[in-house]
PDB file of N, CA and C in Angstrom:
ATOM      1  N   UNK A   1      79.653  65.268  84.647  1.00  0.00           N
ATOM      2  CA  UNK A   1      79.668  64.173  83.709  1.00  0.00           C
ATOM      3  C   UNK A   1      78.482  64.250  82.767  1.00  0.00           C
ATOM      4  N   UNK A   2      78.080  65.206  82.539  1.00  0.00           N
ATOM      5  CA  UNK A   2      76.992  65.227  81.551  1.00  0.00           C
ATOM      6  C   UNK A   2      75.434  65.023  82.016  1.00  0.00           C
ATOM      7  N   UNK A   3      75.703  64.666  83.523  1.00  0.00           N
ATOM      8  CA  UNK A   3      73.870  64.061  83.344  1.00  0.00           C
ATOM      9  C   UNK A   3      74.377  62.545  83.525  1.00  0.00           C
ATOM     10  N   UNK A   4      75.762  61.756  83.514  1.00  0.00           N
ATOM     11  CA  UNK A   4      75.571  60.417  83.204  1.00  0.00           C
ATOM     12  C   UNK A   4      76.389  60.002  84.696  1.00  0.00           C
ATOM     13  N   UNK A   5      75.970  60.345  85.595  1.00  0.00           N
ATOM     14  CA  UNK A   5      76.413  60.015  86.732  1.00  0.00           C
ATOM     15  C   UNK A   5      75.937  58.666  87.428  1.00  0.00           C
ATOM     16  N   UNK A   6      74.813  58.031  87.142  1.00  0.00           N
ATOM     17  CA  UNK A   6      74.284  57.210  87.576  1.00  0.00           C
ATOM     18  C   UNK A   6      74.711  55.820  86.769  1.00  0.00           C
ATOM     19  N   UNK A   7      74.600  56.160  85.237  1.00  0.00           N
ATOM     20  CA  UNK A   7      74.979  55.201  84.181  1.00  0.00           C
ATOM     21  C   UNK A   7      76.560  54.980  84.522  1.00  0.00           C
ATOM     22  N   UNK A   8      77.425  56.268  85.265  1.00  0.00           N
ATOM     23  CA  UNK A   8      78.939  55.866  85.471  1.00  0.00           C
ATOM     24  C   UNK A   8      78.919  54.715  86.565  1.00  0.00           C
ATOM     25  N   UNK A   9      78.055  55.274  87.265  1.00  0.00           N
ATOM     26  CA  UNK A   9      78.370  54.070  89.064  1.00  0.00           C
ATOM     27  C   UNK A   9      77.593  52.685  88.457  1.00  0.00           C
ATOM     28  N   UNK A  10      76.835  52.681  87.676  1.00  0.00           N
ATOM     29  CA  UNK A  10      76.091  51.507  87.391  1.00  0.00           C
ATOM     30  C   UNK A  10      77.074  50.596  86.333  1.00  0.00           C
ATOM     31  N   UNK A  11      77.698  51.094  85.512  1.00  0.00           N
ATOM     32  CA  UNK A  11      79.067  50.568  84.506  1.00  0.00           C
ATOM     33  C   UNK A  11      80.337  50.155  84.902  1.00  0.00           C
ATOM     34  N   UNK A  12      80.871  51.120  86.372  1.00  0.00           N
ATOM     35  CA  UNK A  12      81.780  50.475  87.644  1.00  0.00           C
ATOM     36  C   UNK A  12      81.059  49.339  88.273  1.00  0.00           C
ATOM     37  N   UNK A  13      80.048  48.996  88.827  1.00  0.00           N
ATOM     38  CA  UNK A  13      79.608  48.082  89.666  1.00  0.00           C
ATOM     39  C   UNK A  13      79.077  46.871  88.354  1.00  0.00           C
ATOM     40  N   UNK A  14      79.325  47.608  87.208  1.00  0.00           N
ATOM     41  CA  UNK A  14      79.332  45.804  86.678  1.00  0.00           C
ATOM     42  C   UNK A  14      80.423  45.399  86.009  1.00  0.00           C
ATOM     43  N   UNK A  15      81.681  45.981  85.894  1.00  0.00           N
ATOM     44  CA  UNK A  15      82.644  45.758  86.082  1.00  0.00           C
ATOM     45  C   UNK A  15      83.083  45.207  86.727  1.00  0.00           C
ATOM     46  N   UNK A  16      83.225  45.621  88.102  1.00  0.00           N
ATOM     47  CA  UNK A  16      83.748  44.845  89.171  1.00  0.00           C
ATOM     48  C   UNK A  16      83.155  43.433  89.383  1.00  0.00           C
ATOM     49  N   UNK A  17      81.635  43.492  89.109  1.00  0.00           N
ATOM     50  CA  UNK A  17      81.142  41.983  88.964  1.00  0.00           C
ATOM     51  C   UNK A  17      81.697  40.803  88.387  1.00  0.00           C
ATOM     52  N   UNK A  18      82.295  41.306  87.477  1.00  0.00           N
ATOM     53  CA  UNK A  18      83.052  40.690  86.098  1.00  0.00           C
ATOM     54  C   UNK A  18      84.033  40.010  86.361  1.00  0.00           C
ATOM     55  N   UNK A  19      84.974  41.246  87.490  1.00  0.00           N
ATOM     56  CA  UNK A  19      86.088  41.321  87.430  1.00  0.00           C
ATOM     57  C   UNK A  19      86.683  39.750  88.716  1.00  0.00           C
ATOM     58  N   UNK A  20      87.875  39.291  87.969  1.00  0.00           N
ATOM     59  CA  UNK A  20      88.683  37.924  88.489  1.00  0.00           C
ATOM     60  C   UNK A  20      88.415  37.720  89.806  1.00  0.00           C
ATOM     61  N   UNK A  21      88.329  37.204  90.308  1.00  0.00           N
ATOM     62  CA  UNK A  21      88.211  37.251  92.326  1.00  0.00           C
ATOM     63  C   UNK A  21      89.706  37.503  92.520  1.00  0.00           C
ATOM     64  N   UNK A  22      91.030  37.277  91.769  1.00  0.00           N
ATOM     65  CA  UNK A  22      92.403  37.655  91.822  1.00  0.00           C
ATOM     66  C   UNK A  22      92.758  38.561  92.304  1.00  0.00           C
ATOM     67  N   UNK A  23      91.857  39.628  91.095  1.00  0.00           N
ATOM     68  CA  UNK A  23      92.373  40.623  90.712  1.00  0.00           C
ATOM     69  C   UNK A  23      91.730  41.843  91.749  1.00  0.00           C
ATOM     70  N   UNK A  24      90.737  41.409  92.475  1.00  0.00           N
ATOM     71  CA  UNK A  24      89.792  42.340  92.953  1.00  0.00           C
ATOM     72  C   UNK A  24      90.602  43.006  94.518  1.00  0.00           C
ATOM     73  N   UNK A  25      90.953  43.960  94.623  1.00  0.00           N
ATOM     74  CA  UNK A  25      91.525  44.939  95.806  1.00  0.00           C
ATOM     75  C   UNK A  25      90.676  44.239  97.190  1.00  0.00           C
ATOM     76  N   UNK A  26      91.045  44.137  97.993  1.00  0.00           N
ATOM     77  CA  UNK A  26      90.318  43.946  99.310  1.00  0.00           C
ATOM     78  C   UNK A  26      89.926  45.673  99.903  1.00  0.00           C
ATOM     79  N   UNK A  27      88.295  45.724 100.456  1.00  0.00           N
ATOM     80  CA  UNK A  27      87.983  47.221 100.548  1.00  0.00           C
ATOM     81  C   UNK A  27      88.328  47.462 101.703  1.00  0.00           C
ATOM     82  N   UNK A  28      88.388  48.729 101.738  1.00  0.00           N
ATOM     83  CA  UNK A  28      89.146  49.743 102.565  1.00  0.00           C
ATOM     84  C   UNK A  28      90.361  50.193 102.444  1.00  0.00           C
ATOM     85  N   UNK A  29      91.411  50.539 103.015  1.00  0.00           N
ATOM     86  CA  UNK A  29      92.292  51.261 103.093  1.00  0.00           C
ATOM     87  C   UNK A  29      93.324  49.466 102.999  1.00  0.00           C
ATOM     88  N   UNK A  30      94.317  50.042 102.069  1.00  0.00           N
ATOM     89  CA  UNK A  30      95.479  48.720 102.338  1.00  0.00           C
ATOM     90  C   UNK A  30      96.079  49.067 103.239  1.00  0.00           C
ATOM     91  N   UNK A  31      96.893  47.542 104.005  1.00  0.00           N
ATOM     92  CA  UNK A  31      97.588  47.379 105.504  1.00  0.00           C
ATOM     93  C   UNK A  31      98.496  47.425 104.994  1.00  0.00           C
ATOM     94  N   UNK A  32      99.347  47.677 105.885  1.00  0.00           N
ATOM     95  CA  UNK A  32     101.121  47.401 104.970  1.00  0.00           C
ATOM     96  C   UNK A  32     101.514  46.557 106.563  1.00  0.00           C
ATOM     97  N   UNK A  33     100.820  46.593 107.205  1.00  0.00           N
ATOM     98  CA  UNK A  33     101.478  45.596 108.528  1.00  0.00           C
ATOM     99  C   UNK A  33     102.483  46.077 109.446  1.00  0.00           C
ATOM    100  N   UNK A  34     103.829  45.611 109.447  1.00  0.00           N
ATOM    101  CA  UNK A  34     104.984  46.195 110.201  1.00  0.00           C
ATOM    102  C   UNK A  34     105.590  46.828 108.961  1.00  0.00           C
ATOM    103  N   UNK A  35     105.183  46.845 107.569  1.00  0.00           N
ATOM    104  CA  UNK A  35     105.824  47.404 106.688  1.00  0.00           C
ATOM    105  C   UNK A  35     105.691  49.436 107.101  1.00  0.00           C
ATOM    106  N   UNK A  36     106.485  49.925 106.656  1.00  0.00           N
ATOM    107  CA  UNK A  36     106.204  51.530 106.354  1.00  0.00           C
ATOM    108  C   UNK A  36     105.366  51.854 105.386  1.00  0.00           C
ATOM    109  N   UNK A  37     103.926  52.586 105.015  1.00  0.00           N
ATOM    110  CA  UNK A  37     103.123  53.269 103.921  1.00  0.00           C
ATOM    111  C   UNK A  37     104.034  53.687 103.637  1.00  0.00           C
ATOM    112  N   UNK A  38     103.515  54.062 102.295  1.00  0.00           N
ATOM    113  CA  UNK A  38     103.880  54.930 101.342  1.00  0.00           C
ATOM    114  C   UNK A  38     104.236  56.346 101.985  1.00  0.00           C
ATOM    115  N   UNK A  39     103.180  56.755 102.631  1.00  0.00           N
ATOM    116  CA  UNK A  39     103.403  58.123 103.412  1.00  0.00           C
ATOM    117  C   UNK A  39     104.519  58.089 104.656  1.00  0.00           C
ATOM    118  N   UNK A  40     104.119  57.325 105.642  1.00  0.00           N
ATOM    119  CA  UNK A  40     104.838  57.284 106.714  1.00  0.00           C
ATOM    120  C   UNK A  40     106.293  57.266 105.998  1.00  0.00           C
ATOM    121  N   UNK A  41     106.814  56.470 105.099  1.00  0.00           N
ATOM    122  CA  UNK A  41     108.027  56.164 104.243  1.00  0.00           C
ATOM    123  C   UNK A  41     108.397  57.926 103.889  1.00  0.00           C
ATOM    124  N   UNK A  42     107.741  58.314 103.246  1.00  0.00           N
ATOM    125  CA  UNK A  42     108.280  59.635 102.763  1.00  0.00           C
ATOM    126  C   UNK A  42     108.118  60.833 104.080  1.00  0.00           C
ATOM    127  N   UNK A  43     107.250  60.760 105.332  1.00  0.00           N
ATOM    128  CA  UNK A  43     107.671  61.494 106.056  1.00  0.00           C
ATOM    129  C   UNK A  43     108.590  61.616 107.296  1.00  0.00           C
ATOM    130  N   UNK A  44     108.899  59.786 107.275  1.00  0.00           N
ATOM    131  CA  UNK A  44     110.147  59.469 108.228  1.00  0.00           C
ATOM    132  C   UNK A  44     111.330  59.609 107.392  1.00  0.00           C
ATOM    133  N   UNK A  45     111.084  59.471 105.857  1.00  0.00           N
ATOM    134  CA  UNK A  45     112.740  60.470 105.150  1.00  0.00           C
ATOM    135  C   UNK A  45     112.827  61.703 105.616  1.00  0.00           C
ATOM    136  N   UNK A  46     111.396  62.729 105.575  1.00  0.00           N
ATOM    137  CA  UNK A  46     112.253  63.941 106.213  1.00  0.00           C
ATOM    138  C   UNK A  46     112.261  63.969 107.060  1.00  0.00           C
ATOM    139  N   UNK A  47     111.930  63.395 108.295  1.00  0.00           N
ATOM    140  CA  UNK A  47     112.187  63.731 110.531  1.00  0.00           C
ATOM    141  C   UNK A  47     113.361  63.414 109.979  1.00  0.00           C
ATOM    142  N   UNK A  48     113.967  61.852 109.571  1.00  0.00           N
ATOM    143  CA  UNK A  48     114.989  61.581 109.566  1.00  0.00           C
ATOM    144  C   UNK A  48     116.276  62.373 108.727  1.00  0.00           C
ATOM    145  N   UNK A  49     116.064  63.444 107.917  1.00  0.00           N
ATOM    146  CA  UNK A  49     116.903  64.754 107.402  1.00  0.00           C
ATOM    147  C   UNK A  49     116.797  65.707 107.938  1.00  0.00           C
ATOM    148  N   UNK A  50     115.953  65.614 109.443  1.00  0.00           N
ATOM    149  CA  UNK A  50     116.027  66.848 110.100  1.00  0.00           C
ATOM    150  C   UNK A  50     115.412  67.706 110.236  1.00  0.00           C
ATOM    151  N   UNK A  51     113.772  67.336 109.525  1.00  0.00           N
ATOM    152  CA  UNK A  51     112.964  68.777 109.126  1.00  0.00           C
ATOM    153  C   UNK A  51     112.411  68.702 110.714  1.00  0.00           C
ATOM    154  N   UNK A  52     111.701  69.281 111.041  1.00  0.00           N
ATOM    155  CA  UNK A  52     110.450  69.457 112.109  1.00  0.00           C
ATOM    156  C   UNK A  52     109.012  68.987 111.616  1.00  0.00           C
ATOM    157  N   UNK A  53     108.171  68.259 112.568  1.00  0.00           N
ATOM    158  CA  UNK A  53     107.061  68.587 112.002  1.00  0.00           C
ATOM    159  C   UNK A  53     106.258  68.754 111.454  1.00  0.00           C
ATOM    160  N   UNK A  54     106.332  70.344 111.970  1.00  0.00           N
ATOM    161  CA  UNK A  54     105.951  71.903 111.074  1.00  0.00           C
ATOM    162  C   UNK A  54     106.350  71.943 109.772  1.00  0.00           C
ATOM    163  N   UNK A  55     107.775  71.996 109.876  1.00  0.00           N
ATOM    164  CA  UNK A  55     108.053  71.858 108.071  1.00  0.00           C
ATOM    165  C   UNK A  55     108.055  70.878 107.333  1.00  0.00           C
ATOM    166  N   UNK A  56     108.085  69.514 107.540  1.00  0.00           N
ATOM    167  CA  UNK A  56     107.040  68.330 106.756  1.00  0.00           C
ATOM    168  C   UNK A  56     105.619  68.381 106.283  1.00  0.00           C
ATOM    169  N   UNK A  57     105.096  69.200 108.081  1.00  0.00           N
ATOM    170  CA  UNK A  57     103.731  69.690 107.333  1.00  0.00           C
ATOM    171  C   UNK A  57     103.152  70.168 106.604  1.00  0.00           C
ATOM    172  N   UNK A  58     103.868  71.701 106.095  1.00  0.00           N
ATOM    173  CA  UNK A  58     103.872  72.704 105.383  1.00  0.00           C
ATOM    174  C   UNK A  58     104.314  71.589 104.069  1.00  0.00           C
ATOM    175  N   UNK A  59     105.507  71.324 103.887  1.00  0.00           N
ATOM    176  CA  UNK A  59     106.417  70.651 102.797  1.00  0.00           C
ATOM    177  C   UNK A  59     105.179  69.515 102.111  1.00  0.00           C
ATOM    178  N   UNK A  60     104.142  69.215 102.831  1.00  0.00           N
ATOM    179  CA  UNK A  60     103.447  67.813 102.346  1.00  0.00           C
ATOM    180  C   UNK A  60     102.042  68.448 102.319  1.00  0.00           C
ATOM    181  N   UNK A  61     101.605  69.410 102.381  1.00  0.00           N
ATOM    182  CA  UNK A  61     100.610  70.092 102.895  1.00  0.00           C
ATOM    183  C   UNK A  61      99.543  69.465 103.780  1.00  0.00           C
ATOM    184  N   UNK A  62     100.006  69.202 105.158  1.00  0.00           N
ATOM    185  CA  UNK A  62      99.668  67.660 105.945  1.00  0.00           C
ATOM    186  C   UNK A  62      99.065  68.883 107.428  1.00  0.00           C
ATOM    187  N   UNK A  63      98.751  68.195 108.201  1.00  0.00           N
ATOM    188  CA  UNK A  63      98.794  68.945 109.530  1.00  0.00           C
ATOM    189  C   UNK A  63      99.871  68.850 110.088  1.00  0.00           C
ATOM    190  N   UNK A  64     100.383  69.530 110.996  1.00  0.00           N
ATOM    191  CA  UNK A  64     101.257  69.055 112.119  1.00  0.00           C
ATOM    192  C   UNK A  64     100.700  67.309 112.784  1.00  0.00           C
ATOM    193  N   UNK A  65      99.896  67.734 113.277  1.00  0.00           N
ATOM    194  CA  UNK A  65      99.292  66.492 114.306  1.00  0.00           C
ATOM    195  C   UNK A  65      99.445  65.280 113.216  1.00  0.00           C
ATOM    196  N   UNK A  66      99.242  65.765 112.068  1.00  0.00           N
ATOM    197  CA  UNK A  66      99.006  64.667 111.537  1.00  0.00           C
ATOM    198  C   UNK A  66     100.848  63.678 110.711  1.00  0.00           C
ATOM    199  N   UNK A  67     101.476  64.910 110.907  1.00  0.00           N
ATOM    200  CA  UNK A  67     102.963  64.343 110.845  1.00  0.00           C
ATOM    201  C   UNK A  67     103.397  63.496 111.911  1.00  0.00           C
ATOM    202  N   UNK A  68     102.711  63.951 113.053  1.00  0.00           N
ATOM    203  CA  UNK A  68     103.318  63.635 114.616  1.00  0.00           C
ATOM    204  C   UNK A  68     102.478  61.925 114.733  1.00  0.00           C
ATOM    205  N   UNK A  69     101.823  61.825 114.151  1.00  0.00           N
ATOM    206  CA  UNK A  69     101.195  60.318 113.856  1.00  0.00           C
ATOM    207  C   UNK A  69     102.080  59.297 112.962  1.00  0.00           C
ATOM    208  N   UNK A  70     102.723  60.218 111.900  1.00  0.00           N
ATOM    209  CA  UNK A  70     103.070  59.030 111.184  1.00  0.00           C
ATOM    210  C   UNK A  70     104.473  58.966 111.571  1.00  0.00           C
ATOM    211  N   UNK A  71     105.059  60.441 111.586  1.00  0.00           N
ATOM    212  CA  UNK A  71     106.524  59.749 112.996  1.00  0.00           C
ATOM    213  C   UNK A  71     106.347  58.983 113.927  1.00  0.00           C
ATOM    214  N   UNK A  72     105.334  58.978 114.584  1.00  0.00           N
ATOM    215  CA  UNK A  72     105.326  58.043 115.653  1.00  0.00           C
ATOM    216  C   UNK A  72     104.821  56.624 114.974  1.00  0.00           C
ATOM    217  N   UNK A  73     104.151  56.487 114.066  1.00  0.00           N
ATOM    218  CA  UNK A  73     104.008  54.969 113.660  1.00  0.00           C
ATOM    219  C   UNK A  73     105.541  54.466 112.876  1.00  0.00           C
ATOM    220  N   UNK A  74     106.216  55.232 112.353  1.00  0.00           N
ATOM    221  CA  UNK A  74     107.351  55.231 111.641  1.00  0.00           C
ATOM    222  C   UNK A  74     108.689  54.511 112.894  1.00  0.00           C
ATOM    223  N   UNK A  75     108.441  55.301 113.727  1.00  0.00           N
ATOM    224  CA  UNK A  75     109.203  55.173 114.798  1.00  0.00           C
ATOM    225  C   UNK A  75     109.010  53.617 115.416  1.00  0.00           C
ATOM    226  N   UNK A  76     107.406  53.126 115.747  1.00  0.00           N
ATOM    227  CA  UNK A  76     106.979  52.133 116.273  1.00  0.00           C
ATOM    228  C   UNK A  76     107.411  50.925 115.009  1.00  0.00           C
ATOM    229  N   UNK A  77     107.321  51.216 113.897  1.00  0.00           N
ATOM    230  CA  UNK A  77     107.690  50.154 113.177  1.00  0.00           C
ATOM    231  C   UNK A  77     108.598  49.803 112.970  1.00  0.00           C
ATOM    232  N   UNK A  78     109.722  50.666 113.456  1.00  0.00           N
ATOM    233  CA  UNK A  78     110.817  50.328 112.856  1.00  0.00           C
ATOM    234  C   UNK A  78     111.475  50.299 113.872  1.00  0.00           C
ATOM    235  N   UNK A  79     111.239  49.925 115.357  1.00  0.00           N
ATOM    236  CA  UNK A  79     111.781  49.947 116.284  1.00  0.00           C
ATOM    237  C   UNK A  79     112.501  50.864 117.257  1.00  0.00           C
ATOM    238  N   UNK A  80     112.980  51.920 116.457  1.00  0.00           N
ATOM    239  CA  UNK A  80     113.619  52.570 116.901  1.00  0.00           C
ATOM    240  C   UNK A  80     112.733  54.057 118.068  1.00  0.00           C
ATOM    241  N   UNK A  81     113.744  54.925 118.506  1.00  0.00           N
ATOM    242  CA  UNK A  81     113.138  55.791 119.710  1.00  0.00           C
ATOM    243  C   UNK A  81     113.658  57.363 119.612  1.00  0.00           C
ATOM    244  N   UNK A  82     114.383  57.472 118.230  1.00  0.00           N
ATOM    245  CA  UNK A  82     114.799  58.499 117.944  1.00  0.00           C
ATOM    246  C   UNK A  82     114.919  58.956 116.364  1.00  0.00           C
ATOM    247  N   UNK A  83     114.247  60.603 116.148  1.00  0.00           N
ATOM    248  CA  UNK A  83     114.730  60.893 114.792  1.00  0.00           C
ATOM    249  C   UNK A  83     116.225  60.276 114.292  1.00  0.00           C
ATOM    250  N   UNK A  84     117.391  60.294 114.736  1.00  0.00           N
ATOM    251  CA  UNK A  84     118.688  59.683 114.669  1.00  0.00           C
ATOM    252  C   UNK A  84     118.424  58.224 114.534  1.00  0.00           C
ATOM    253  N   UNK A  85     118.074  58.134 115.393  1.00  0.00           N
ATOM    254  CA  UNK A  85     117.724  56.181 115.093  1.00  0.00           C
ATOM    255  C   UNK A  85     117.322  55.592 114.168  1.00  0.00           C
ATOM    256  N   UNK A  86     116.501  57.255 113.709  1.00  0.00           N
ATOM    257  CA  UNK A  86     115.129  56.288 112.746  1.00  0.00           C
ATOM    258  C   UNK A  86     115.813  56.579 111.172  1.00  0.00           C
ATOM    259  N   UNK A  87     116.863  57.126 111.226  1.00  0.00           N
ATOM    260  CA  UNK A  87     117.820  57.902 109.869  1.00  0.00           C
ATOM    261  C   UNK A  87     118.338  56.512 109.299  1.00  0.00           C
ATOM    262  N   UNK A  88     119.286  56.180 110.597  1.00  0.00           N
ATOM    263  CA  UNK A  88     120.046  55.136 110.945  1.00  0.00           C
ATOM    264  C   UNK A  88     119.097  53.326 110.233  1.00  0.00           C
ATOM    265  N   UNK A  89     118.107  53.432 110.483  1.00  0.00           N
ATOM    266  CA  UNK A  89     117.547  52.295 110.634  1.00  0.00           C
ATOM    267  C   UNK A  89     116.529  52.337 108.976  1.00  0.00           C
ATOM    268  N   UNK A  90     116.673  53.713 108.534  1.00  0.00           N
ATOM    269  CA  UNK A  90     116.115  53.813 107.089  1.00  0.00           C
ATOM    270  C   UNK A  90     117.303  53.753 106.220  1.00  0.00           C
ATOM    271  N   UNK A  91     118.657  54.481 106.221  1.00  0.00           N
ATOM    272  CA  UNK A  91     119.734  53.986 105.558  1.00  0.00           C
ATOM    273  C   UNK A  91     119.827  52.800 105.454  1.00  0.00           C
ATOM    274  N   UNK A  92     120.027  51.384 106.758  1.00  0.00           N
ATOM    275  CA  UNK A  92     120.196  50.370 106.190  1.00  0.00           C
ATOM    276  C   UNK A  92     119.050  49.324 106.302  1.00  0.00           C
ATOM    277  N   UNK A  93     117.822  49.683 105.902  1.00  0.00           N
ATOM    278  CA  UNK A  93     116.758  49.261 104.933  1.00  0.00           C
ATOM    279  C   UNK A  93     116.631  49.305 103.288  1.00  0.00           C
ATOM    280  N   UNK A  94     117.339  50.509 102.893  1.00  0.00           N
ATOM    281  CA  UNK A  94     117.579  51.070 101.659  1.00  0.00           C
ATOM    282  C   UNK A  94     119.054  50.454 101.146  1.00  0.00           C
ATOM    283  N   UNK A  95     119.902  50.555 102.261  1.00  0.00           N
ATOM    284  CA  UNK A  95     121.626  49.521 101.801  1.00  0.00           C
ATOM    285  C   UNK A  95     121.557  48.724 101.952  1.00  0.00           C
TER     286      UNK A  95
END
């Protein structure tokens, strides 16, 4: 940034001073609750088309382990106990 790295963080933090109490994000990471993320949403579309994993992982450039987390929160939220289930139970969320 030129040298103006300090003048950038100092021009954000008086911004935000400024900024509506409305409008202002709550910090950290947003909850979505019993809702599905954004992510978990797009990687319980593919368990639920059948990929593996492995190939979500690769496909999202994600870890394995780290697919096997959000299937399983995907799974926990939405009740269900099976890739099939969880197809089933995202079709009629979407219909």
């Amino acid at each position: 940034m030129l040298g103006a790295t300090w003048d950038a963080a100092r021009v954000r933090a008086e911004l935000r001073r400024y900024q509506p109490a409305g409008e202002r994000r709550q910090p950290g990471r947003p909850r979505y609750g019993d809702m599905l993320s954004p992510r978990e949403a797009e990687v319980a579309e593919l368990a639920a088309a059948g990929m593996s994993n492995r190939e979500i992982a690769t496909t999202l450039h994600l870890s394995p382990r780290t697919v096997e987390q959000h299937v399983a929160r995907a799974l926990q939220k939405t009740g269900v106990h099976s890739r099939q289930q969880l197809a089933q139970a995202l079709e009629a969320a979407s219909g």
